[in-house]
PDB file of N, CA and C in Angstrom:
ATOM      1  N   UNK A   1     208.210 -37.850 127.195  1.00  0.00           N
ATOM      2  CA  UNK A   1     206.810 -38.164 127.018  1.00  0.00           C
ATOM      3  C   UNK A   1     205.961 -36.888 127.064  1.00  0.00           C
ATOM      4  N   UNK A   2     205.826 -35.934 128.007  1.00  0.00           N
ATOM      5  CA  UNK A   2     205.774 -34.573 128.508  1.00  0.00           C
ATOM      6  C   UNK A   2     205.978 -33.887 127.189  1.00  0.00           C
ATOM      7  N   UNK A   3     207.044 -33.779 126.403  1.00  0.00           N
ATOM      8  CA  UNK A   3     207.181 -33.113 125.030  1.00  0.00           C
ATOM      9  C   UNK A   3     206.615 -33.375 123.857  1.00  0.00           C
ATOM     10  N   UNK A   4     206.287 -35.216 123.889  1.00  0.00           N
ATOM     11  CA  UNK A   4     205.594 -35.580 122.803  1.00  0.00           C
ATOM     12  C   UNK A   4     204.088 -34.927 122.838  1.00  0.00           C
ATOM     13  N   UNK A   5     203.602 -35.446 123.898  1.00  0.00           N
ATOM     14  CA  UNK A   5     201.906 -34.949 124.247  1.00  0.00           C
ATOM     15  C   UNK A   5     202.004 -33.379 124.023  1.00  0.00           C
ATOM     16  N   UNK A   6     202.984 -32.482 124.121  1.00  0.00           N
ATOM     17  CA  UNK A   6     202.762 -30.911 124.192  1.00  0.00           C
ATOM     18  C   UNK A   6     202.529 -30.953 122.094  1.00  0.00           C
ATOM     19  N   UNK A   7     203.385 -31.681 121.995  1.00  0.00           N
ATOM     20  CA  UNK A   7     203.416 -31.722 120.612  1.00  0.00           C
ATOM     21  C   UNK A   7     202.412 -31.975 119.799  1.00  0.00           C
ATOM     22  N   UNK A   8     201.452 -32.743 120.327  1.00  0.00           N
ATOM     23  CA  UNK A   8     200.215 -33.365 119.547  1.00  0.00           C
ATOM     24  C   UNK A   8     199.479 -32.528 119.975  1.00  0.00           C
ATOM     25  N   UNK A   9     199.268 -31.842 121.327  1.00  0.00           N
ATOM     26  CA  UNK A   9     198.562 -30.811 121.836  1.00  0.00           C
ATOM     27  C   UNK A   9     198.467 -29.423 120.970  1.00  0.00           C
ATOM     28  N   UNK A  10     199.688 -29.102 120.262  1.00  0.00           N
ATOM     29  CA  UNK A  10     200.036 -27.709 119.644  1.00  0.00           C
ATOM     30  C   UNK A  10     199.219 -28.640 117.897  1.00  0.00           C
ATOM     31  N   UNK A  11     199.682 -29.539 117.617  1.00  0.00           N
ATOM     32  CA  UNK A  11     198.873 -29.706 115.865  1.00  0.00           C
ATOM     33  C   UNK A  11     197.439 -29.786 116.227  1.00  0.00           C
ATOM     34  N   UNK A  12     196.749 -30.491 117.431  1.00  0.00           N
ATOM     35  CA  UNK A  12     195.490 -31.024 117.144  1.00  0.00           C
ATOM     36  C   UNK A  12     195.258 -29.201 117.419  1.00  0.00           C
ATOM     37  N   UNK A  13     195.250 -28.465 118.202  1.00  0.00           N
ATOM     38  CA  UNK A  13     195.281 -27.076 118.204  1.00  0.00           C
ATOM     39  C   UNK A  13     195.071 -26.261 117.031  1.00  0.00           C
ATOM     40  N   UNK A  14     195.873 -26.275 116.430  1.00  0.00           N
ATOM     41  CA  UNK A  14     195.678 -26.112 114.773  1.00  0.00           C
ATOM     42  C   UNK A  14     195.096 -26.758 114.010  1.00  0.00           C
ATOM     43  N   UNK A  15     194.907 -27.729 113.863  1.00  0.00           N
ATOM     44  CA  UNK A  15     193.988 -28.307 112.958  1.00  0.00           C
ATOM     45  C   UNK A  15     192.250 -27.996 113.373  1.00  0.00           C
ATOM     46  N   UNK A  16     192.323 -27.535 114.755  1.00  0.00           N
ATOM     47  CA  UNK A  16     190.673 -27.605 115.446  1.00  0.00           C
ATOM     48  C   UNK A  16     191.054 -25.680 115.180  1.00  0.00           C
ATOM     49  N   UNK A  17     191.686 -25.138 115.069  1.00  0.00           N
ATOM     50  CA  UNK A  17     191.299 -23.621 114.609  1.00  0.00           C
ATOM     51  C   UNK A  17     191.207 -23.725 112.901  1.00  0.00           C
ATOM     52  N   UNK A  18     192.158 -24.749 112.320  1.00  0.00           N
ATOM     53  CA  UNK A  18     191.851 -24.328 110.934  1.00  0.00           C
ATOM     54  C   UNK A  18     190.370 -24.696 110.570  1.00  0.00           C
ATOM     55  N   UNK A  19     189.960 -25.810 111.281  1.00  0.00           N
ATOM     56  CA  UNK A  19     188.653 -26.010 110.849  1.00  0.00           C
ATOM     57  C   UNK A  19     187.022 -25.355 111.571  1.00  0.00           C
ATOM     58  N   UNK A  20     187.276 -24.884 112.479  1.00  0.00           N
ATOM     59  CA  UNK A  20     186.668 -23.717 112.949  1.00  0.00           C
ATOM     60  C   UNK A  20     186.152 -22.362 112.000  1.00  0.00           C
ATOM     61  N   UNK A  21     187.784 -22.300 111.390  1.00  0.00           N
ATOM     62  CA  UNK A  21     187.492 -21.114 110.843  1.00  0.00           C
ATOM     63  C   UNK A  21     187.008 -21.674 109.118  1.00  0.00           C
ATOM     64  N   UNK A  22     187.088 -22.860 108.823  1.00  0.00           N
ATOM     65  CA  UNK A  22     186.344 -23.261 107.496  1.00  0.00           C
ATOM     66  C   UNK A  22     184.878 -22.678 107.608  1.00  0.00           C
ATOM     67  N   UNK A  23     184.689 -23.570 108.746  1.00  0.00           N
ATOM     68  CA  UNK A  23     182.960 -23.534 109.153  1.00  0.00           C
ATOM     69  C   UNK A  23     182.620 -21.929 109.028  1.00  0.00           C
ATOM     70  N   UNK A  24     180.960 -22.230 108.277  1.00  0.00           N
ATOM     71  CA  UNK A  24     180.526 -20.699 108.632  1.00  0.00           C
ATOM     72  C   UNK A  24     179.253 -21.234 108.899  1.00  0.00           C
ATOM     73  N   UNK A  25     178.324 -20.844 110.218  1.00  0.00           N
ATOM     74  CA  UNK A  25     177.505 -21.203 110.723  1.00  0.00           C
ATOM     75  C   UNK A  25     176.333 -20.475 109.933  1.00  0.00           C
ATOM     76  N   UNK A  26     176.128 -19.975 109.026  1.00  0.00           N
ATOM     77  CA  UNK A  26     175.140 -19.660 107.878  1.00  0.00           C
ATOM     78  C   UNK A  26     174.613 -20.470 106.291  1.00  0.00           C
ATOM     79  N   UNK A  27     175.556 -21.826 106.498  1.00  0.00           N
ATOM     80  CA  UNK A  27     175.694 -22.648 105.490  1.00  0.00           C
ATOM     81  C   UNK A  27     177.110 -22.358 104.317  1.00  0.00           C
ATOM     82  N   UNK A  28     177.309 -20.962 104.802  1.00  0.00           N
ATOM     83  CA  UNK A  28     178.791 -20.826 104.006  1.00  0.00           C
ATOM     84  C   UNK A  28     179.633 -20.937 103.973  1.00  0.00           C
ATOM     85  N   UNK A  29     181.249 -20.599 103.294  1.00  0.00           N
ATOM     86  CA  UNK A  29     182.436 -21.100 103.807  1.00  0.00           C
ATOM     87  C   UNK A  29     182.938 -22.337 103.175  1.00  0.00           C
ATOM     88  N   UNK A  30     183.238 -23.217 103.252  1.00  0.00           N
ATOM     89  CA  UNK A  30     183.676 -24.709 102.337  1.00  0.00           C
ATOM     90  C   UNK A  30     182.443 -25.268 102.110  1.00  0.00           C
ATOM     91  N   UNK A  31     181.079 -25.224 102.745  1.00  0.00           N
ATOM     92  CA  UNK A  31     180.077 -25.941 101.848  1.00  0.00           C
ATOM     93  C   UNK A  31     179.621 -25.160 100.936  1.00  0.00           C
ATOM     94  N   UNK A  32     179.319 -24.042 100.736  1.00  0.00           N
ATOM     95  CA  UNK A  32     179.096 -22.891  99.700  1.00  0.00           C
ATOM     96  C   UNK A  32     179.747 -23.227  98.985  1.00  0.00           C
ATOM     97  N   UNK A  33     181.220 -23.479  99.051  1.00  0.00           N
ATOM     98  CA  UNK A  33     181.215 -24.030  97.499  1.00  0.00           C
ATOM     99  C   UNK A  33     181.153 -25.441  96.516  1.00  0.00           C
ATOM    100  N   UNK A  34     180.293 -26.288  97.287  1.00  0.00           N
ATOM    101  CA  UNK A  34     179.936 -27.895  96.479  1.00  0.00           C
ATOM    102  C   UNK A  34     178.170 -27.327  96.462  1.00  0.00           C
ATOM    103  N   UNK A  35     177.754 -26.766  95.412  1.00  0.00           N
ATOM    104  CA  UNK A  35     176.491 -26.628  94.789  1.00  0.00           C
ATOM    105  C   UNK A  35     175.702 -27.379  94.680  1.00  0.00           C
ATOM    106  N   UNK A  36     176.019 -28.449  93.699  1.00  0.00           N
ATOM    107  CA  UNK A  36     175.391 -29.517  92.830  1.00  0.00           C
ATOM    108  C   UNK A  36     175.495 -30.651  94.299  1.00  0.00           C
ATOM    109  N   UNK A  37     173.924 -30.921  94.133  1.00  0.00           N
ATOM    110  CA  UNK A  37     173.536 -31.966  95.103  1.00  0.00           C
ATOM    111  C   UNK A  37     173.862 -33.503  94.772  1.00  0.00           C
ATOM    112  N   UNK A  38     174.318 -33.808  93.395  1.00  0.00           N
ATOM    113  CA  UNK A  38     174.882 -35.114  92.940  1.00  0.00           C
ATOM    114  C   UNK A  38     176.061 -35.363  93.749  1.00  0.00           C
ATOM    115  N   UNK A  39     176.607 -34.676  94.181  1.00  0.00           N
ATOM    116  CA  UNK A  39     177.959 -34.561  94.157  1.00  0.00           C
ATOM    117  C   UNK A  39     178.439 -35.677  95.756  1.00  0.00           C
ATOM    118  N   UNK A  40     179.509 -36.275  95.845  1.00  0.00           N
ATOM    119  CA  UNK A  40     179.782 -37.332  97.013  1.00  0.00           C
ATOM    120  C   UNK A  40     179.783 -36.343  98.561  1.00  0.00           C
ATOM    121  N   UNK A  41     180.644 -35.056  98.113  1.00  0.00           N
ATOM    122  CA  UNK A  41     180.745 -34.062  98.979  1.00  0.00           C
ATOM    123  C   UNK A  41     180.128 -32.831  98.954  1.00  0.00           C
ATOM    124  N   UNK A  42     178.902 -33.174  99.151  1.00  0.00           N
ATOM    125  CA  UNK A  42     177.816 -31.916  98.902  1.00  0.00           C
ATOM    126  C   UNK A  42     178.080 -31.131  99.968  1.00  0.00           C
ATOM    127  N   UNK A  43     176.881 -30.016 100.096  1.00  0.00           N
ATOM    128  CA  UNK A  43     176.843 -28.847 100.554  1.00  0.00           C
ATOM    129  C   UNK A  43     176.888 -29.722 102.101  1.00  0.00           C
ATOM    130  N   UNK A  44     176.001 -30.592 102.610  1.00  0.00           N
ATOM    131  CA  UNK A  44     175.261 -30.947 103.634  1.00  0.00           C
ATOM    132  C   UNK A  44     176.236 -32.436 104.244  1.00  0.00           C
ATOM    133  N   UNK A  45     177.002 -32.690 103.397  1.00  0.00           N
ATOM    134  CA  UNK A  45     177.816 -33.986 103.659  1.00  0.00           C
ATOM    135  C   UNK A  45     179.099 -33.290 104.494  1.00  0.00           C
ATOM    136  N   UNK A  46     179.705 -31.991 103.659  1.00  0.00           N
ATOM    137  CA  UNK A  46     180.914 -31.329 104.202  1.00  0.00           C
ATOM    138  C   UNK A  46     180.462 -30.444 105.286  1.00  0.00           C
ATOM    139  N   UNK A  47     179.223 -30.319 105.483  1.00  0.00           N
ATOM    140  CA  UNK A  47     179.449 -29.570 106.438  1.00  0.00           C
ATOM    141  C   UNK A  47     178.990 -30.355 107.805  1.00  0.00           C
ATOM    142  N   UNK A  48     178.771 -31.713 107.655  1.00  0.00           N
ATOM    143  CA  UNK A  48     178.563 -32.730 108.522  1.00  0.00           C
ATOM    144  C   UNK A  48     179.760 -33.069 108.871  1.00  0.00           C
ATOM    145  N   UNK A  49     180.998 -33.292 107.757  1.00  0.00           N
ATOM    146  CA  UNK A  49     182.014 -33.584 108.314  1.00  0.00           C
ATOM    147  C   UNK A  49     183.121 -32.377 109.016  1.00  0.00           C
ATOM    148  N   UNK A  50     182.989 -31.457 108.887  1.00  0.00           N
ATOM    149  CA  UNK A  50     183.479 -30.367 109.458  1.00  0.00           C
ATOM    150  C   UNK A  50     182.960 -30.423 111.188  1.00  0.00           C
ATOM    151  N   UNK A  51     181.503 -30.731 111.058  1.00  0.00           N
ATOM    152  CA  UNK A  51     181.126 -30.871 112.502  1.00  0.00           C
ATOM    153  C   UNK A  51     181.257 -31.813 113.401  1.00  0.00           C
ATOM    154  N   UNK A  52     181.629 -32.946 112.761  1.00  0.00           N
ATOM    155  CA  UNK A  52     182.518 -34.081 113.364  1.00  0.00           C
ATOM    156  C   UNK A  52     183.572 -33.897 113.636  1.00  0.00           C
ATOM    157  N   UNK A  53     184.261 -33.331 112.507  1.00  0.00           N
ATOM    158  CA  UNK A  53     185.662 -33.500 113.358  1.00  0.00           C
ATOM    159  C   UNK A  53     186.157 -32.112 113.763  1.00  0.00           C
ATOM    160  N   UNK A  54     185.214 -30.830 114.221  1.00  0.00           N
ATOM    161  CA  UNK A  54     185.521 -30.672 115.265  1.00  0.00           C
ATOM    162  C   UNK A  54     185.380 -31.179 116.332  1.00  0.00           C
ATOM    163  N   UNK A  55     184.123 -32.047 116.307  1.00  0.00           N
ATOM    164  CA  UNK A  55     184.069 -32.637 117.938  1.00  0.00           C
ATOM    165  C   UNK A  55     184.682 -33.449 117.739  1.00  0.00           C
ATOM    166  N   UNK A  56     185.428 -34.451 117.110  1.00  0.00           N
ATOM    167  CA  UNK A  56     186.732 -35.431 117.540  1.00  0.00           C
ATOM    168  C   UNK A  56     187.673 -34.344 117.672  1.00  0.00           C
ATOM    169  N   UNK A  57     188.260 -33.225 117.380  1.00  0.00           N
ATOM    170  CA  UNK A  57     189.592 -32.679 117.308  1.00  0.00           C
ATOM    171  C   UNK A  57     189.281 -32.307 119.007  1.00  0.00           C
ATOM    172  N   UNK A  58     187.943 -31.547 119.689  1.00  0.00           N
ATOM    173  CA  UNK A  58     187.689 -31.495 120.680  1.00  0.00           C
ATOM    174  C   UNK A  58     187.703 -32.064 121.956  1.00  0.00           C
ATOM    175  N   UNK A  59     187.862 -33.335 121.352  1.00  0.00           N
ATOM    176  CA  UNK A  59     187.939 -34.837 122.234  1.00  0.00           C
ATOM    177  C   UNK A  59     188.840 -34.804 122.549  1.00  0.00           C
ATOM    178  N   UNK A  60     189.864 -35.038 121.053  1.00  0.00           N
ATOM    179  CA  UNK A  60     191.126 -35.649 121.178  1.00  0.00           C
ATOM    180  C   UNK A  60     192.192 -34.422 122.343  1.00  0.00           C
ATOM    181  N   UNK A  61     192.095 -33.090 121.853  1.00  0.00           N
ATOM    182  CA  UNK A  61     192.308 -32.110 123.105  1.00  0.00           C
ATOM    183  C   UNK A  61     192.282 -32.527 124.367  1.00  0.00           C
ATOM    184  N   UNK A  62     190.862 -32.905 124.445  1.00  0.00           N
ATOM    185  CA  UNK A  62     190.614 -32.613 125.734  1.00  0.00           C
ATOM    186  C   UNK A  62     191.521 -34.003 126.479  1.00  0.00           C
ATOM    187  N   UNK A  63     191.748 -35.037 125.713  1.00  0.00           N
ATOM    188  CA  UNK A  63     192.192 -35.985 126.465  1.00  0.00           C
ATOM    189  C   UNK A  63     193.687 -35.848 126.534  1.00  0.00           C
ATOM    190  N   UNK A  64     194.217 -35.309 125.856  1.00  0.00           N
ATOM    191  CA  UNK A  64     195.829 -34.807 125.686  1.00  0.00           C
ATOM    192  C   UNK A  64     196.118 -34.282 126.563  1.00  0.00           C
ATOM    193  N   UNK A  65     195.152 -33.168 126.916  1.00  0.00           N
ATOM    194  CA  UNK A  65     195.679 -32.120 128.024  1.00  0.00           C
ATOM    195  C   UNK A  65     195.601 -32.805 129.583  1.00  0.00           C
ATOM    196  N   UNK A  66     194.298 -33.912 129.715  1.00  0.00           N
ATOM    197  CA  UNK A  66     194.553 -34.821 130.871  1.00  0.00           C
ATOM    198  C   UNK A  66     195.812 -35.612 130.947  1.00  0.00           C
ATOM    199  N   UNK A  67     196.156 -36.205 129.898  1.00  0.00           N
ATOM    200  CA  UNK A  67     196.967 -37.063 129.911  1.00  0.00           C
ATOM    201  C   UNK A  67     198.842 -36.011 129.676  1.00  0.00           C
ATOM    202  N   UNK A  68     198.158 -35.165 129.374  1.00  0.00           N
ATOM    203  CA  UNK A  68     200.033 -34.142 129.630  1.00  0.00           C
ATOM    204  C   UNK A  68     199.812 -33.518 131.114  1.00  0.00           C
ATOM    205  N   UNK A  69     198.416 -33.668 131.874  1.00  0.00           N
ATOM    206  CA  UNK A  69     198.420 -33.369 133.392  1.00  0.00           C
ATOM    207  C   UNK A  69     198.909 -34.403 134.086  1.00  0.00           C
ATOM    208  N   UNK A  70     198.809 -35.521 133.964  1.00  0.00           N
ATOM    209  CA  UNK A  70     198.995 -36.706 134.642  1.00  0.00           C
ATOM    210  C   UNK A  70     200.669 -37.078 134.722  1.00  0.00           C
ATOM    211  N   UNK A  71     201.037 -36.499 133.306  1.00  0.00           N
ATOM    212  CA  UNK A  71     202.266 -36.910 133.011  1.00  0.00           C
ATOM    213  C   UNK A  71     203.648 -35.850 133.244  1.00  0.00           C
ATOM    214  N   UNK A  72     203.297 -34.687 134.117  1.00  0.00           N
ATOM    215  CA  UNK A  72     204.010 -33.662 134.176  1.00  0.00           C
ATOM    216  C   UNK A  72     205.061 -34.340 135.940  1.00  0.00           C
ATOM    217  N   UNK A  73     206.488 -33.952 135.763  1.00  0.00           N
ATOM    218  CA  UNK A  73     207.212 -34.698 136.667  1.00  0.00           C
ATOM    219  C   UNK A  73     206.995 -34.073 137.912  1.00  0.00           C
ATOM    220  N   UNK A  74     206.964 -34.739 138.567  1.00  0.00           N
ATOM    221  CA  UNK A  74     206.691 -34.098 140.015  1.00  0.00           C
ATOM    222  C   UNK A  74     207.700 -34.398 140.751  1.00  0.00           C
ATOM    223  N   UNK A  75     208.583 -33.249 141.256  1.00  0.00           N
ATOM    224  CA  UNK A  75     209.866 -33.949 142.268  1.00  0.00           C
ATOM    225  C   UNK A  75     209.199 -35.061 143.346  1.00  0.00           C
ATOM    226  N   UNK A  76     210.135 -35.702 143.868  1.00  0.00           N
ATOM    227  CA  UNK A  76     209.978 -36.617 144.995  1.00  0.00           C
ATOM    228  C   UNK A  76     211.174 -36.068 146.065  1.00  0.00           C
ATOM    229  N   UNK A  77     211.212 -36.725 147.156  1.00  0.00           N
ATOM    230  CA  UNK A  77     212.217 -36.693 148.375  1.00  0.00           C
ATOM    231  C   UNK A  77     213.185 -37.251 147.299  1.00  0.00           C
ATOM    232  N   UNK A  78     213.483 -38.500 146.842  1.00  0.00           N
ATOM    233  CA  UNK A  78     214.278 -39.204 146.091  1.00  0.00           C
ATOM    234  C   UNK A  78     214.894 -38.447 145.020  1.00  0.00           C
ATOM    235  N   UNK A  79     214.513 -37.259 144.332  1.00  0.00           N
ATOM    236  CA  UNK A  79     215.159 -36.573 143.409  1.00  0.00           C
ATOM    237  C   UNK A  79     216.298 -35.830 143.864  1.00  0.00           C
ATOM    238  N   UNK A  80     217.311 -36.482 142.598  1.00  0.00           N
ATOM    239  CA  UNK A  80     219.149 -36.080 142.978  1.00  0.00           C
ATOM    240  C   UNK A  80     219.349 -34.324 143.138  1.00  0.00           C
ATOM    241  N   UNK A  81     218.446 -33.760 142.837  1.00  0.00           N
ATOM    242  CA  UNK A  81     218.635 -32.098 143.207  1.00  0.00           C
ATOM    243  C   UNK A  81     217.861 -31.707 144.298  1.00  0.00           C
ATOM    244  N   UNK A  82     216.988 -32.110 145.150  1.00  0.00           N
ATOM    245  CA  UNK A  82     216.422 -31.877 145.939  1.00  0.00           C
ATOM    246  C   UNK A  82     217.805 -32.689 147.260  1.00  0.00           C
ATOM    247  N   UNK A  83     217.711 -33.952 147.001  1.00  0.00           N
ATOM    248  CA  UNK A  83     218.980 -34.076 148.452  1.00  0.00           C
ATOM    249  C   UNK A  83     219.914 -33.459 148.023  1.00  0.00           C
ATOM    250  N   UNK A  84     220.625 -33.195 147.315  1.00  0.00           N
ATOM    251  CA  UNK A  84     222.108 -32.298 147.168  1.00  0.00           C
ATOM    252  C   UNK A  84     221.408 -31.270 147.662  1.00  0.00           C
ATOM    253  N   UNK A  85     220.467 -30.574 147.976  1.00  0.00           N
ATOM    254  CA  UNK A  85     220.119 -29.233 148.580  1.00  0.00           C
ATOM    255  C   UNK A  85     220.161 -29.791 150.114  1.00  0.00           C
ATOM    256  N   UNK A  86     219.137 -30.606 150.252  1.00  0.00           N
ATOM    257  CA  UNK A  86     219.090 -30.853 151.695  1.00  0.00           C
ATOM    258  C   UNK A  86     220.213 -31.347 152.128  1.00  0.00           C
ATOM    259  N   UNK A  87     221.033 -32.131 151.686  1.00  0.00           N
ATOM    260  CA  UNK A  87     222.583 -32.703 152.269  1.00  0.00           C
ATOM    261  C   UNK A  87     223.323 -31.481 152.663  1.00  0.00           C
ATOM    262  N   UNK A  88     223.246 -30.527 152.270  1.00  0.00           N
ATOM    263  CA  UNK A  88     224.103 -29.632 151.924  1.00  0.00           C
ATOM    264  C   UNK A  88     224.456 -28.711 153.027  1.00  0.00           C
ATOM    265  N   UNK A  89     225.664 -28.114 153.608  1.00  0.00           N
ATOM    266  CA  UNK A  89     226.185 -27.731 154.856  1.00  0.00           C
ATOM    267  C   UNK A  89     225.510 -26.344 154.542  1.00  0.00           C
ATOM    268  N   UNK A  90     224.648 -26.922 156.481  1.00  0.00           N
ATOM    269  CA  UNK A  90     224.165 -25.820 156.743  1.00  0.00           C
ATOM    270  C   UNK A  90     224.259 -25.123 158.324  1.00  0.00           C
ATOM    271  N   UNK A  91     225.705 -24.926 158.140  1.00  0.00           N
ATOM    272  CA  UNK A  91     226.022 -24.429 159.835  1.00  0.00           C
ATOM    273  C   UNK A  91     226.587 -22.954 159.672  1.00  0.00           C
ATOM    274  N   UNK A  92     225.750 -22.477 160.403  1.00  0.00           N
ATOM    275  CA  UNK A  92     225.509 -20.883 160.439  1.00  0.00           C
ATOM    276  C   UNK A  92     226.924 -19.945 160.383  1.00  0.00           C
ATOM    277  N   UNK A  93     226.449 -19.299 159.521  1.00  0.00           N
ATOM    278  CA  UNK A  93     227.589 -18.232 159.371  1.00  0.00           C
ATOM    279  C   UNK A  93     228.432 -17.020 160.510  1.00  0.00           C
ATOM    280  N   UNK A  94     229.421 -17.642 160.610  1.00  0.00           N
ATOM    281  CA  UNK A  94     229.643 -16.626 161.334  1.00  0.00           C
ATOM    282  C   UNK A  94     229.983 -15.273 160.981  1.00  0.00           C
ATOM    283  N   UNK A  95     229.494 -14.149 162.112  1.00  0.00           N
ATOM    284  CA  UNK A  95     229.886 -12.593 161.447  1.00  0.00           C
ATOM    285  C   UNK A  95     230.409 -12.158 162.098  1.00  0.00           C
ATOM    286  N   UNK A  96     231.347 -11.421 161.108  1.00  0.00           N
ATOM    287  CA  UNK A  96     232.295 -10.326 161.768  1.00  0.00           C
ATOM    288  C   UNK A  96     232.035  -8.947 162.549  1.00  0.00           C
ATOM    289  N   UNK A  97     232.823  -8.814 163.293  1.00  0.00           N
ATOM    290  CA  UNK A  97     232.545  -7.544 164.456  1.00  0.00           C
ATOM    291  C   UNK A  97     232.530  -6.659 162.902  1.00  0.00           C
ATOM    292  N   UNK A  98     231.739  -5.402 163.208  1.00  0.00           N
ATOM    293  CA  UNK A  98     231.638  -4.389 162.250  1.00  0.00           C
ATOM    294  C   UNK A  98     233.170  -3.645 162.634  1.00  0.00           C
ATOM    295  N   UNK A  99     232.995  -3.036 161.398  1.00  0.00           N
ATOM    296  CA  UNK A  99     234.633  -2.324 161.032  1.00  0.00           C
ATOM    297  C   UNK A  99     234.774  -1.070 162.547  1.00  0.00           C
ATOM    298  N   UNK A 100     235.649  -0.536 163.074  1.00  0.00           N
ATOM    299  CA  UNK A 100     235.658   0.539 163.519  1.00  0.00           C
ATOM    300  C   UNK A 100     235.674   1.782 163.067  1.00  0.00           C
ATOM    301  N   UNK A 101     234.543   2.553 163.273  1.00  0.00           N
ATOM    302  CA  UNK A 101     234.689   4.189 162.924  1.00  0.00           C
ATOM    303  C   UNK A 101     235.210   5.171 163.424  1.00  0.00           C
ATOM    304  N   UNK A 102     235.597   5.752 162.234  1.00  0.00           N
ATOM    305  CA  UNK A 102     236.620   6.955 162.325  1.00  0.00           C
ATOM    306  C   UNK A 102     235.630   7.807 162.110  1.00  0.00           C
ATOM    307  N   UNK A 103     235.990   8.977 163.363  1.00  0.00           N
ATOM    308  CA  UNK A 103     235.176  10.071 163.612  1.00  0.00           C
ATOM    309  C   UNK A 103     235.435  11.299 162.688  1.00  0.00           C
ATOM    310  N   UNK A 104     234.306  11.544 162.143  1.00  0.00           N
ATOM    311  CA  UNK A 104     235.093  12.775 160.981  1.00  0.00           C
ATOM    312  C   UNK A 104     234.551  14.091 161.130  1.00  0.00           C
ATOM    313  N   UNK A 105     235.299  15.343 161.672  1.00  0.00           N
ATOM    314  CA  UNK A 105     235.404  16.423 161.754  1.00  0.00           C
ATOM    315  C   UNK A 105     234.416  17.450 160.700  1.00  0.00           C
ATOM    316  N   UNK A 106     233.001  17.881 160.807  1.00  0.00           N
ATOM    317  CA  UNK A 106     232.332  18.303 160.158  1.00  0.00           C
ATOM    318  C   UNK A 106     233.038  20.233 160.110  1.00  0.00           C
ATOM    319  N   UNK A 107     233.796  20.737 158.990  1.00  0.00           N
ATOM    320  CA  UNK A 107     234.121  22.267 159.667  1.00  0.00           C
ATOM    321  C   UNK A 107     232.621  22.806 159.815  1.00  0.00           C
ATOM    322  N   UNK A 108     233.150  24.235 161.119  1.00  0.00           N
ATOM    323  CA  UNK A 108     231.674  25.057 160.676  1.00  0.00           C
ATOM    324  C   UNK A 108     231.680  25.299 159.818  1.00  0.00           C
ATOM    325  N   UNK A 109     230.458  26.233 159.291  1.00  0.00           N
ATOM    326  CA  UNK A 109     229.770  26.896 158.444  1.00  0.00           C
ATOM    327  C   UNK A 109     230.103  28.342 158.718  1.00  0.00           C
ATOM    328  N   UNK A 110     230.979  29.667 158.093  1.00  0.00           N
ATOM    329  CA  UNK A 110     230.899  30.755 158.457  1.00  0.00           C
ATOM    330  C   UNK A 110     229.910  31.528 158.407  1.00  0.00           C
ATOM    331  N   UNK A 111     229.619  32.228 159.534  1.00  0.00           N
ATOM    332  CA  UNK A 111     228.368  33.139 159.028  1.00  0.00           C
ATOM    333  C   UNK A 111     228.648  34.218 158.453  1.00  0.00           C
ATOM    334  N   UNK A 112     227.403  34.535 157.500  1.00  0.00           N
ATOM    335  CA  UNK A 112     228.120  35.658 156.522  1.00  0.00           C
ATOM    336  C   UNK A 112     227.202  37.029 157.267  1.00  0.00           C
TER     337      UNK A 112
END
């Protein structure tokens, strides 16, 4: 579930940068080019819908990322890798006496 939501998270992502970068907040960009005011998708229609659906692509984000927070696994006591840790023998190690040293004969140094 966790992978699906990352998944819709990464397209709506892209689709809200591709249309970001359509928009040009000077009237240019994809409405610059529908001229003719006859037209179904004029200058003022596309750039209405560009501004919609960034704020739905914005929405839809924002609710993905709640809902991939909500949905991220959270161990419990009950999870099979957490008791195999805690079950798990824990009686102290015993240590060994350190090795015995052998004393080693430094020669002098002659003086010259």
């Amino acid at each position: 579930m966790y992978t699906v939501i990352v998944i819709l998270i990464i397209i709506v992502a892209i689709l809200l940068a591709g249309v970001v970068l359509i928009q040009n907040s000077k009237g240019g960009g994809l409405a610059a080019n529908f001229q003719a005011p006859q037209q179904v998708l004029g200058a003022r229609q596309t750039a209405d819908f560009l501004e919609k659906a960034t704020w739905w692509l914005a929405g839809i984000m924002i609710v993905l990322c709640l809902i991939a927070t909500m949905s991220i696994h959270r161990g419990t006591a009950e999870d099979p890798m957490q008791t195999e840790v805690q079950v798990g023998d824990f009686s102290p190690v015993q240590q060994q006496a350190p090795a015995a040293t052998v004393p080693v004969e430094i020669p002098a140094q002659e003086a010259e």
